[in-house]
N, C-alpha and C. Protein backbone atom coordinates (compact mmCIF):
# COMPACT_ATOMS: atom_id res chain seq x y z
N UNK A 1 0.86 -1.18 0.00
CA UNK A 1 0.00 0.00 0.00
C UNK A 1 0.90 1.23 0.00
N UNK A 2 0.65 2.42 -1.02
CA UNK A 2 1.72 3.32 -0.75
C UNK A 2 0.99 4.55 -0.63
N UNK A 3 1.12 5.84 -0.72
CA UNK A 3 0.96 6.78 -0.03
C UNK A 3 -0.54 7.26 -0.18
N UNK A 4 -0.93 7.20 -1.42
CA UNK A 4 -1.57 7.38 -2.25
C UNK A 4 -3.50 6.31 -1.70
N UNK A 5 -2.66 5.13 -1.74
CA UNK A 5 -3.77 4.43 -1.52
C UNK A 5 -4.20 4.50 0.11
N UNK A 6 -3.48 4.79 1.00
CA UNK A 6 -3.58 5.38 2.53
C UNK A 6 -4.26 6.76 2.51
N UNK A 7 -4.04 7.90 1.86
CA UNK A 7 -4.71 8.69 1.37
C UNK A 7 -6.52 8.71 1.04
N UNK A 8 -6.31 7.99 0.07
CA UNK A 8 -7.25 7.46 -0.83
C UNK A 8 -8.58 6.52 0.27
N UNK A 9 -8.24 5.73 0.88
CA UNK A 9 -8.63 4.86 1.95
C UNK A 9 -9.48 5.92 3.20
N UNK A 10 -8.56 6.69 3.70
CA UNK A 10 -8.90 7.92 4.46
C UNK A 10 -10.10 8.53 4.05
N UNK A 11 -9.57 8.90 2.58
CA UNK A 11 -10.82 10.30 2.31
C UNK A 11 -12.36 9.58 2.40
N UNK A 12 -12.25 7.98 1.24
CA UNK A 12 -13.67 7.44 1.31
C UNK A 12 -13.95 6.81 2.94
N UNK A 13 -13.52 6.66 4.07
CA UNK A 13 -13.73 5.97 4.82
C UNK A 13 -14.34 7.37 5.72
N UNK A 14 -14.11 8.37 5.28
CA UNK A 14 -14.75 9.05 6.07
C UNK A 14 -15.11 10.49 5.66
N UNK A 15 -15.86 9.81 4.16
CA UNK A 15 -16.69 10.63 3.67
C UNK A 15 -16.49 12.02 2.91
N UNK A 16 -15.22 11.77 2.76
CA UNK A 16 -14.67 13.48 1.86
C UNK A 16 -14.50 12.66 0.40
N UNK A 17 -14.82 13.89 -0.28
CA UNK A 17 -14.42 14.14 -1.95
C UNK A 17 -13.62 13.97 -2.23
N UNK A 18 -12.53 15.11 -1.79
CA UNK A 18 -11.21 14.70 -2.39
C UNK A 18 -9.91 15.89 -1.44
N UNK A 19 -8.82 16.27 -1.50
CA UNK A 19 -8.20 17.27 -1.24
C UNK A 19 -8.06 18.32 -1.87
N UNK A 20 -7.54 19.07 -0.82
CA UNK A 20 -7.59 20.85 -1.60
C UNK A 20 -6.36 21.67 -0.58
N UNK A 21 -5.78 22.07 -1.58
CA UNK A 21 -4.96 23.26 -0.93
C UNK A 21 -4.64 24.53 -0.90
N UNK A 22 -5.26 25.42 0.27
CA UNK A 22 -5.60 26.87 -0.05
C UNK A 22 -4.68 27.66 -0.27
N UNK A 23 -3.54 27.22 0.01
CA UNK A 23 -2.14 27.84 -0.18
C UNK A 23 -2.31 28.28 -1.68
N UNK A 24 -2.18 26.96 -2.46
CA UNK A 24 -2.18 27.55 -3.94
C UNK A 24 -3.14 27.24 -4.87
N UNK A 25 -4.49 27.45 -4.02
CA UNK A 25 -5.82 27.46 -4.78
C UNK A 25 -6.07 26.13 -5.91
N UNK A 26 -5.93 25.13 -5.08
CA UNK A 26 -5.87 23.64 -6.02
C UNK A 26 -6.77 22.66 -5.16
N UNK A 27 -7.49 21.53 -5.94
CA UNK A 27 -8.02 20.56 -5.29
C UNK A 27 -8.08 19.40 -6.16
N UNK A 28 -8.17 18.08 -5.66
CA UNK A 28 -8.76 17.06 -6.86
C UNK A 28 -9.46 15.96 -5.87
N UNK A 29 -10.10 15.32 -6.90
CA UNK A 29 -11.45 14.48 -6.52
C UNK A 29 -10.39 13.22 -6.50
N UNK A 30 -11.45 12.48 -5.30
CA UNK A 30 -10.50 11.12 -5.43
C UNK A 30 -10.32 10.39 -6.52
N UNK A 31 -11.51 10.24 -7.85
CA UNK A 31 -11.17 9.60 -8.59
C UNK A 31 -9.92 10.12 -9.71
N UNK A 32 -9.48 11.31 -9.44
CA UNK A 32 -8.82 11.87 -9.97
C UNK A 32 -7.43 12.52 -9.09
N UNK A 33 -6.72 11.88 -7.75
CA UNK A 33 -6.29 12.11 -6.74
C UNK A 33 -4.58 12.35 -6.83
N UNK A 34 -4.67 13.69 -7.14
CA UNK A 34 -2.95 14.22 -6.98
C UNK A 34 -2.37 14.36 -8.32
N UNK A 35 -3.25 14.96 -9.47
CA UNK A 35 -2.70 15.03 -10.76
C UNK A 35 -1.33 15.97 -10.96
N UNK A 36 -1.41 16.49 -9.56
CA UNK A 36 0.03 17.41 -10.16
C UNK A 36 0.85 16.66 -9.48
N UNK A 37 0.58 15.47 -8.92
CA UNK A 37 1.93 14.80 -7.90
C UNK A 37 2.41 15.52 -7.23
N UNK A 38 1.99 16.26 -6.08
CA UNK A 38 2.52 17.27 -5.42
C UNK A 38 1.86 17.21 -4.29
N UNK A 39 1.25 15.88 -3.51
CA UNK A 39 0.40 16.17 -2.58
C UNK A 39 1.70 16.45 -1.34
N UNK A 40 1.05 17.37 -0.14
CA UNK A 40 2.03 17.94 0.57
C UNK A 40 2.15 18.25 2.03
N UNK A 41 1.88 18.97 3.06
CA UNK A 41 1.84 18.86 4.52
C UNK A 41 0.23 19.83 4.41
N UNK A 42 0.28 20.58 3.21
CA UNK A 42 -0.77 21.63 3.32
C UNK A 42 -1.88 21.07 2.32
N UNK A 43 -1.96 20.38 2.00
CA UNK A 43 -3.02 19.42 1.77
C UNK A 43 -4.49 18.62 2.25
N UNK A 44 -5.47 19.55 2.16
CA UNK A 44 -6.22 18.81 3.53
C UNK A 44 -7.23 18.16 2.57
N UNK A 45 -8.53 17.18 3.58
CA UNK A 45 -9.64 16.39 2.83
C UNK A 45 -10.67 17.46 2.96
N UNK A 46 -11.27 17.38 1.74
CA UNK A 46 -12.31 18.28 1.88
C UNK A 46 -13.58 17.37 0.77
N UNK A 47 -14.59 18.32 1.01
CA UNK A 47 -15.63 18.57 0.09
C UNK A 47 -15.99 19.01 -1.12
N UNK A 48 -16.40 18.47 -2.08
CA UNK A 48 -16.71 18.99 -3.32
C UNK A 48 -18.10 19.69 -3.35
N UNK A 49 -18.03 20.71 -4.11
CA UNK A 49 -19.56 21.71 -4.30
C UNK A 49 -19.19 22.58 -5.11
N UNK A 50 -20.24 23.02 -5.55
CA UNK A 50 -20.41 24.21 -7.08
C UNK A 50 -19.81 25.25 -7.10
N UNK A 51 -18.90 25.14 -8.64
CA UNK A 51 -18.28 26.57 -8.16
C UNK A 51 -19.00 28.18 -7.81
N UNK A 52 -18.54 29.13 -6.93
CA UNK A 52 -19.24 30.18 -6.83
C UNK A 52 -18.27 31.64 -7.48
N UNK A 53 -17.08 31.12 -8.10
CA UNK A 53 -16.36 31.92 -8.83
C UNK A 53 -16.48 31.80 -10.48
N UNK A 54 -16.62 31.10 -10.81
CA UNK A 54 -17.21 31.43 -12.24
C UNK A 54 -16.13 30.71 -13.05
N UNK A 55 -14.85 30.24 -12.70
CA UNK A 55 -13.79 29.64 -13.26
C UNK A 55 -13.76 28.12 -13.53
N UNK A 56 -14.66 27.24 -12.28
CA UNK A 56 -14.33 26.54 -13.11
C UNK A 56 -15.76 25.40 -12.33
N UNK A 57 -16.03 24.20 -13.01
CA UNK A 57 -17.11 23.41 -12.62
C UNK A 57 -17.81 23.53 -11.34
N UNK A 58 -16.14 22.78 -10.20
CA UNK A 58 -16.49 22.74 -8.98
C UNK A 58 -15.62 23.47 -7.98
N UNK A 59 -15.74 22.87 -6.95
CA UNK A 59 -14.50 23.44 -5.98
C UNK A 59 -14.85 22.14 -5.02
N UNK A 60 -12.97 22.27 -4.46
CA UNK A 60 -13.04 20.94 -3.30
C UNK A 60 -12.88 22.26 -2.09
N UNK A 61 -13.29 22.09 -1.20
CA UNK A 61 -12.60 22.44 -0.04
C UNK A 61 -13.35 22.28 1.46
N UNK A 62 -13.59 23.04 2.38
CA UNK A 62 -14.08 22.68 4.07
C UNK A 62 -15.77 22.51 3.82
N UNK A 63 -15.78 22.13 4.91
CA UNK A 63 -17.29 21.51 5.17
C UNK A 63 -17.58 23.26 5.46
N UNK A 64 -17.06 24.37 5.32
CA UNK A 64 -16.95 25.82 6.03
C UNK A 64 -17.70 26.20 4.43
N UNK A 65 -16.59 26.19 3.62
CA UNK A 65 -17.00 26.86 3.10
C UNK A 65 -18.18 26.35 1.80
N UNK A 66 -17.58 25.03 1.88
CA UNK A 66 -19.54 24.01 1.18
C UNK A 66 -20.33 24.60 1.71
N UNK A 67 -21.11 24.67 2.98
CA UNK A 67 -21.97 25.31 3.30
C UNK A 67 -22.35 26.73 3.30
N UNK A 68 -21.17 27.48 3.09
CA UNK A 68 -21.65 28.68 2.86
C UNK A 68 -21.96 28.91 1.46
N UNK A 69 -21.56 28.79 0.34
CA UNK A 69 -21.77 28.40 -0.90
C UNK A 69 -22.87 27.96 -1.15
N UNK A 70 -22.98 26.71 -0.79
CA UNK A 70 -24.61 26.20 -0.82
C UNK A 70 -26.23 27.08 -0.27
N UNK A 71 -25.49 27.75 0.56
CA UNK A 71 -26.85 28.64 1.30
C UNK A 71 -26.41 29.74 0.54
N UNK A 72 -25.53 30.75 -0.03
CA UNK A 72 -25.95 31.31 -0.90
C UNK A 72 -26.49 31.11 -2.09
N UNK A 73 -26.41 29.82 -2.93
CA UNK A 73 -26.81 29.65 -3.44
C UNK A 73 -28.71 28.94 -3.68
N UNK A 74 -28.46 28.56 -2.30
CA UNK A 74 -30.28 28.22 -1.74
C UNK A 74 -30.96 29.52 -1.87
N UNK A 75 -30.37 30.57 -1.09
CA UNK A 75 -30.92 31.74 -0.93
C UNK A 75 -30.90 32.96 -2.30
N UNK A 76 -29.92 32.67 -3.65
CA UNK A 76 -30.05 33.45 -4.59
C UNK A 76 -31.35 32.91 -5.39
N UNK A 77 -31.72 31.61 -4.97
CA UNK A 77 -32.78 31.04 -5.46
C UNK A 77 -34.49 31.29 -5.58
């Protein structure tokens, strides 16, 4: 088992999407997990939800800011 699949094991066993790092505005989904090969100390598990910047599909990041996202978006509704 190497780093990757310990990783990987983690995120589905307890319910996160994938990682994200706010340092340099990056995330990826587990099925898609560490495309820049660069996972790092600042690396955390997070949540996937809709983007609210306009750049790009989704966004991974805190159960913080999923929910705030989501209720603005409940509430632009």
């Amino acid at each position: 088992m190497d780093v990757l699949d310990i990783v990987l094991k983690y995120l589905s066993d307890n319910n996160y999407n994938g990682l994200f790092n706010s340092d340099l505005d990056c995330g990826c989904e587990k099925s898609d997990l560490a495309p820049c090969c660069s996972i790092n100390e600042h690396c955390e598990a997070g949540y996937k939800f809709p983007c609210d910047c306009g750049d790009h599909d989704y966004h991974i990041g805190s159960a913080e800011e999923r929910d705030r996202v989501l209720k603005e978006k409940k509430d632009d509704a």
